[in-house]
N, C-alpha and C. Protein backbone atom coordinates (compact mmCIF):
# COMPACT_ATOMS: atom_id res chain seq x y z
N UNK A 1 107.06 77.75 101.56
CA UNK A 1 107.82 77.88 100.34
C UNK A 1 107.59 79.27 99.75
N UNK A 2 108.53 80.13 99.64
CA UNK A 2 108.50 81.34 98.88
C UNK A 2 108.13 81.26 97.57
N UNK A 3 107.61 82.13 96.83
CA UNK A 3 107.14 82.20 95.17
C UNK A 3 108.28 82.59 94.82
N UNK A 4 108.94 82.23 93.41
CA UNK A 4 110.00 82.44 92.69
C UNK A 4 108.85 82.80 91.66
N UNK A 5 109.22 84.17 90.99
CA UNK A 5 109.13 84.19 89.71
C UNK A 5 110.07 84.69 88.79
N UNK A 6 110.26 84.47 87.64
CA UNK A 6 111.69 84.79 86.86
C UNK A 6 110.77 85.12 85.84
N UNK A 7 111.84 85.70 84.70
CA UNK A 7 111.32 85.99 82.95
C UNK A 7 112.53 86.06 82.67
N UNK A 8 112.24 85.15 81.23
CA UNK A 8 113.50 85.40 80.42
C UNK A 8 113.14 86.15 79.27
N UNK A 9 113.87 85.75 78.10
CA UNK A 9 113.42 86.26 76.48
C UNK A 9 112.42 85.83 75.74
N UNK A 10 111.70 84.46 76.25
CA UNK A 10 110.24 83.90 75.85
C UNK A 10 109.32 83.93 76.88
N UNK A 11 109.81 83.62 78.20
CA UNK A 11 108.47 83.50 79.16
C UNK A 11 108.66 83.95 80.44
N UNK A 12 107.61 83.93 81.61
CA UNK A 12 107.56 84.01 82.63
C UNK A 12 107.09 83.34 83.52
N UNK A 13 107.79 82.60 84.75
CA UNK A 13 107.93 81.07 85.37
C UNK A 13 107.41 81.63 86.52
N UNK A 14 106.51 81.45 87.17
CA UNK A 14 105.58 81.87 88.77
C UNK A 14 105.55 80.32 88.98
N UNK A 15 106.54 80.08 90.14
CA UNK A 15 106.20 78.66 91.09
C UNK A 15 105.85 79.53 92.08
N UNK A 16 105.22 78.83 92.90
CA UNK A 16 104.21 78.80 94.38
C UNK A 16 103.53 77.93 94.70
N UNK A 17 104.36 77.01 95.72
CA UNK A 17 103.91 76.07 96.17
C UNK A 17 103.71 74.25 94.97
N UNK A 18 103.20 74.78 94.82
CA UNK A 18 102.55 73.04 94.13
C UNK A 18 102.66 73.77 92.64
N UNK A 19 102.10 74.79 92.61
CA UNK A 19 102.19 75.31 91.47
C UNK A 19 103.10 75.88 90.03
N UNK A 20 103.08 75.47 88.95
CA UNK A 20 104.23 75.69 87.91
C UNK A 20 103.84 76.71 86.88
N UNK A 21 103.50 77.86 86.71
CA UNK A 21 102.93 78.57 85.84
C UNK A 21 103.75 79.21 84.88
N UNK A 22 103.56 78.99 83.52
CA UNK A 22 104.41 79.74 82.22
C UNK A 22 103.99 80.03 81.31
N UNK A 23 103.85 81.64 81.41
CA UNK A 23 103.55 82.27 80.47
C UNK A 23 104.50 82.74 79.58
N UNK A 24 104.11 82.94 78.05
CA UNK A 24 104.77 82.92 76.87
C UNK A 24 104.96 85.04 76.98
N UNK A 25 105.85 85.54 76.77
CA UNK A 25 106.23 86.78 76.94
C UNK A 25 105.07 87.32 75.90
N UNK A 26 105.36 86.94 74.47
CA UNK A 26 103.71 87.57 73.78
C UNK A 26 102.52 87.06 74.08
N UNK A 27 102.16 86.75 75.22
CA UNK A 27 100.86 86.98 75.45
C UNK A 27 100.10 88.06 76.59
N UNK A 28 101.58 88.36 77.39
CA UNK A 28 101.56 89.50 78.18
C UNK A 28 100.85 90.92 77.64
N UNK A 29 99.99 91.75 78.07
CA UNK A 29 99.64 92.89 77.56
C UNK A 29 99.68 93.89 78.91
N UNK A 30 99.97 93.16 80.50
CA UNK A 30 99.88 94.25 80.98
C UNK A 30 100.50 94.03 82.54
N UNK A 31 101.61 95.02 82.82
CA UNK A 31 101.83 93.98 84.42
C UNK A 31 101.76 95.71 85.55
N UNK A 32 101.04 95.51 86.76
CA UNK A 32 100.93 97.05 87.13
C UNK A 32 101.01 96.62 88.70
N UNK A 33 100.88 96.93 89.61
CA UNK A 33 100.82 96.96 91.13
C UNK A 33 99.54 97.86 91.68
N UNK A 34 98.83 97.12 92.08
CA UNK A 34 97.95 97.33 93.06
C UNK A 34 97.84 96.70 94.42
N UNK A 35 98.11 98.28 95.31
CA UNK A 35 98.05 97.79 96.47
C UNK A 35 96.67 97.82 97.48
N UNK A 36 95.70 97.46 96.91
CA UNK A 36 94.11 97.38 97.47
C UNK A 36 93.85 95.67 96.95
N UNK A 37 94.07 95.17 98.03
CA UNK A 37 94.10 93.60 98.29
C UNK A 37 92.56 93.38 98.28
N UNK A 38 92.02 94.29 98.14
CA UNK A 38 90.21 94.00 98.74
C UNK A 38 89.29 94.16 97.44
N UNK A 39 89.84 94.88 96.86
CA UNK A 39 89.27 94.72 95.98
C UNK A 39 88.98 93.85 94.84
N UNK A 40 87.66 94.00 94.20
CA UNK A 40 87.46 92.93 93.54
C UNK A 40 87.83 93.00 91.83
N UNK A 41 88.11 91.92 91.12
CA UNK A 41 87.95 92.55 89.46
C UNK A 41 86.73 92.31 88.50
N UNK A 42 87.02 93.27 87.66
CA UNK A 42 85.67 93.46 86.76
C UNK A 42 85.78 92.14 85.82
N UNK A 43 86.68 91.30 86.07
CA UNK A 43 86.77 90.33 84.62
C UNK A 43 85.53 89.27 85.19
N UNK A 44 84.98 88.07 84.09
CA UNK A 44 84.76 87.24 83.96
C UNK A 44 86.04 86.08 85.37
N UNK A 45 85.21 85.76 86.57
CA UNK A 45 85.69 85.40 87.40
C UNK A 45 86.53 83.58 86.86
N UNK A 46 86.01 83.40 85.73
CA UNK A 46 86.73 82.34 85.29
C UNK A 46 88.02 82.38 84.48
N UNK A 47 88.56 83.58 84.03
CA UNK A 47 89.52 83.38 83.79
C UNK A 47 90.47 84.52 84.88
N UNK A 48 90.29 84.78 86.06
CA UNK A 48 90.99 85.01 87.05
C UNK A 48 91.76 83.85 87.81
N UNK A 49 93.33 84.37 87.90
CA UNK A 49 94.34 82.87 88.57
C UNK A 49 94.71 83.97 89.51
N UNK A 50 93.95 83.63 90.87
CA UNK A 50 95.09 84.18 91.86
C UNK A 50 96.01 83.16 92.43
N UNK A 51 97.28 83.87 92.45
CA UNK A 51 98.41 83.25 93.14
C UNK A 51 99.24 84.12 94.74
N UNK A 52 99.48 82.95 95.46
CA UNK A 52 99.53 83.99 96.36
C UNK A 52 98.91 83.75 97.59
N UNK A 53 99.22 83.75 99.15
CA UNK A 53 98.64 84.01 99.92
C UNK A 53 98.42 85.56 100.12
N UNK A 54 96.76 85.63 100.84
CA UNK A 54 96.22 86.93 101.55
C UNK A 54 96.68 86.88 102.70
N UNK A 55 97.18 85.59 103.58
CA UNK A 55 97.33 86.23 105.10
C UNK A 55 98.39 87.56 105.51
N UNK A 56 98.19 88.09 106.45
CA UNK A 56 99.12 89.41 106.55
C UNK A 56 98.70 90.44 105.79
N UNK A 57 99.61 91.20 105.66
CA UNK A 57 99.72 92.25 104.78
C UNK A 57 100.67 92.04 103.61
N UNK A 58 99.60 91.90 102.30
CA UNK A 58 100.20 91.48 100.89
C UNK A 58 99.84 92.73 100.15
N UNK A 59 100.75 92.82 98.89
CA UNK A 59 100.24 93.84 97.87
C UNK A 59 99.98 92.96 96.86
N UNK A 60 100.09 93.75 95.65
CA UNK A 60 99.16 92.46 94.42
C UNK A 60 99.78 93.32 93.52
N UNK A 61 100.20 92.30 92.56
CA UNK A 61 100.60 92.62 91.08
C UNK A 61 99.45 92.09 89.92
N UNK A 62 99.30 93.02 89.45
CA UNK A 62 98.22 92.46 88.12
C UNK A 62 98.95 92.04 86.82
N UNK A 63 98.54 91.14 86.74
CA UNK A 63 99.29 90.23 85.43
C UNK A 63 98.08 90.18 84.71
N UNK A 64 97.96 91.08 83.35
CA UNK A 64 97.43 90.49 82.03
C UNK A 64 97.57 90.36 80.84
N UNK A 65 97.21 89.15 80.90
CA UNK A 65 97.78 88.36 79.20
C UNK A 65 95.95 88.25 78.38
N UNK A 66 96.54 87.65 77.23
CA UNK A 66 95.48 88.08 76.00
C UNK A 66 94.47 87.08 76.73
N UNK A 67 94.52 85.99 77.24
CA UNK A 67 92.90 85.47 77.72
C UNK A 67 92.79 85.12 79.28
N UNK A 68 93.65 85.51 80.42
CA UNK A 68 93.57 85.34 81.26
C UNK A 68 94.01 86.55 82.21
N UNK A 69 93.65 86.39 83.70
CA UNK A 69 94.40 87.76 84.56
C UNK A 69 94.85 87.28 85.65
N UNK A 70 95.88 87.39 85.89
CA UNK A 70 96.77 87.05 87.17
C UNK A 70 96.65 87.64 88.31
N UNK A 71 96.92 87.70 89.47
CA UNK A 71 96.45 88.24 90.81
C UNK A 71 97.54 87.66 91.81
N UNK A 72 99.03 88.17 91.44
CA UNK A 72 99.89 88.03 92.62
C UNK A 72 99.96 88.54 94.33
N UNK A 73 99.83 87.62 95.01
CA UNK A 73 99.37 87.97 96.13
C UNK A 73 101.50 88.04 97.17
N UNK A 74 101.51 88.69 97.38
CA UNK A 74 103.19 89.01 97.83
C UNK A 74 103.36 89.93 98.28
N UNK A 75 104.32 89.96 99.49
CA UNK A 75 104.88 91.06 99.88
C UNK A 75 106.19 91.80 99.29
N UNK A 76 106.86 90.77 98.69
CA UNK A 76 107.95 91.35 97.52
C UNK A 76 107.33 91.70 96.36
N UNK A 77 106.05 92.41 96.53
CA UNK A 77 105.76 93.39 95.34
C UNK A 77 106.74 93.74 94.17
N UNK A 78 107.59 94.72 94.86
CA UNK A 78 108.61 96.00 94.40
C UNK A 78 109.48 94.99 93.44
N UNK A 79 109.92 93.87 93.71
CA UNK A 79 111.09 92.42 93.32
C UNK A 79 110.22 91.85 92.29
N UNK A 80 109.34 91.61 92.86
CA UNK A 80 108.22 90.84 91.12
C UNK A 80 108.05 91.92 90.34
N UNK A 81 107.80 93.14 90.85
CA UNK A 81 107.22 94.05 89.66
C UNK A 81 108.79 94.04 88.82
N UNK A 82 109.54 94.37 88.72
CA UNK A 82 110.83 94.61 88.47
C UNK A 82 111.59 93.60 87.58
N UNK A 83 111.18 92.15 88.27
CA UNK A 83 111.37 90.95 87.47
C UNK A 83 110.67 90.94 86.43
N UNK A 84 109.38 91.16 86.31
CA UNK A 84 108.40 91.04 85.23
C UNK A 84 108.40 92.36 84.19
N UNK A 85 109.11 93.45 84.60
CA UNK A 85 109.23 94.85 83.65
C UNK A 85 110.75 94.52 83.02
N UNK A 86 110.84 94.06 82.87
CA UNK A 86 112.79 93.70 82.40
C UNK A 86 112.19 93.13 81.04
């Protein structure tokens, strides 16, 4: 199953797989592309949500909102980043 993510004028909808995720547009503070899959983040590992398979070759979008950090794992990078900057 491919990840759909959309945004409208209140939120942003990341399905993947089993998963239903919606975030409220003001709680967003930050969306960027990093393509170093290996690396690790400096946050508090409990409020890290990765979504996303690692197999292959994936890039990663960083999603952060006011109490959590996202970790899109995708090869349509360039298509999520784009969806989520609108």
């Amino acid at each position: 199953m491919a990840m759909r993510v959309t945004k409208n004028d209140k939120e942003v909808s990341i399905k993947w797989r089993v998963a239903d995720i919606v975030i409220p547009n003001e709680d967003i503070v930050s969306v960027k592309e990093d393509t170093n899959i290996y690396a690790s983040t400096n946050e508090d590992e409990a409020n890290v949500v990765r979504i996303g398979s690692t197999f292959g070759k994936t890039n990663r979008i960083l999603l952060d909102t006011k109490d959590k950090h996202y970790i899109i794992y995708t090869h349509n990078d360039k298509k999520i980043l784009n969806e989520l900057s609108k």
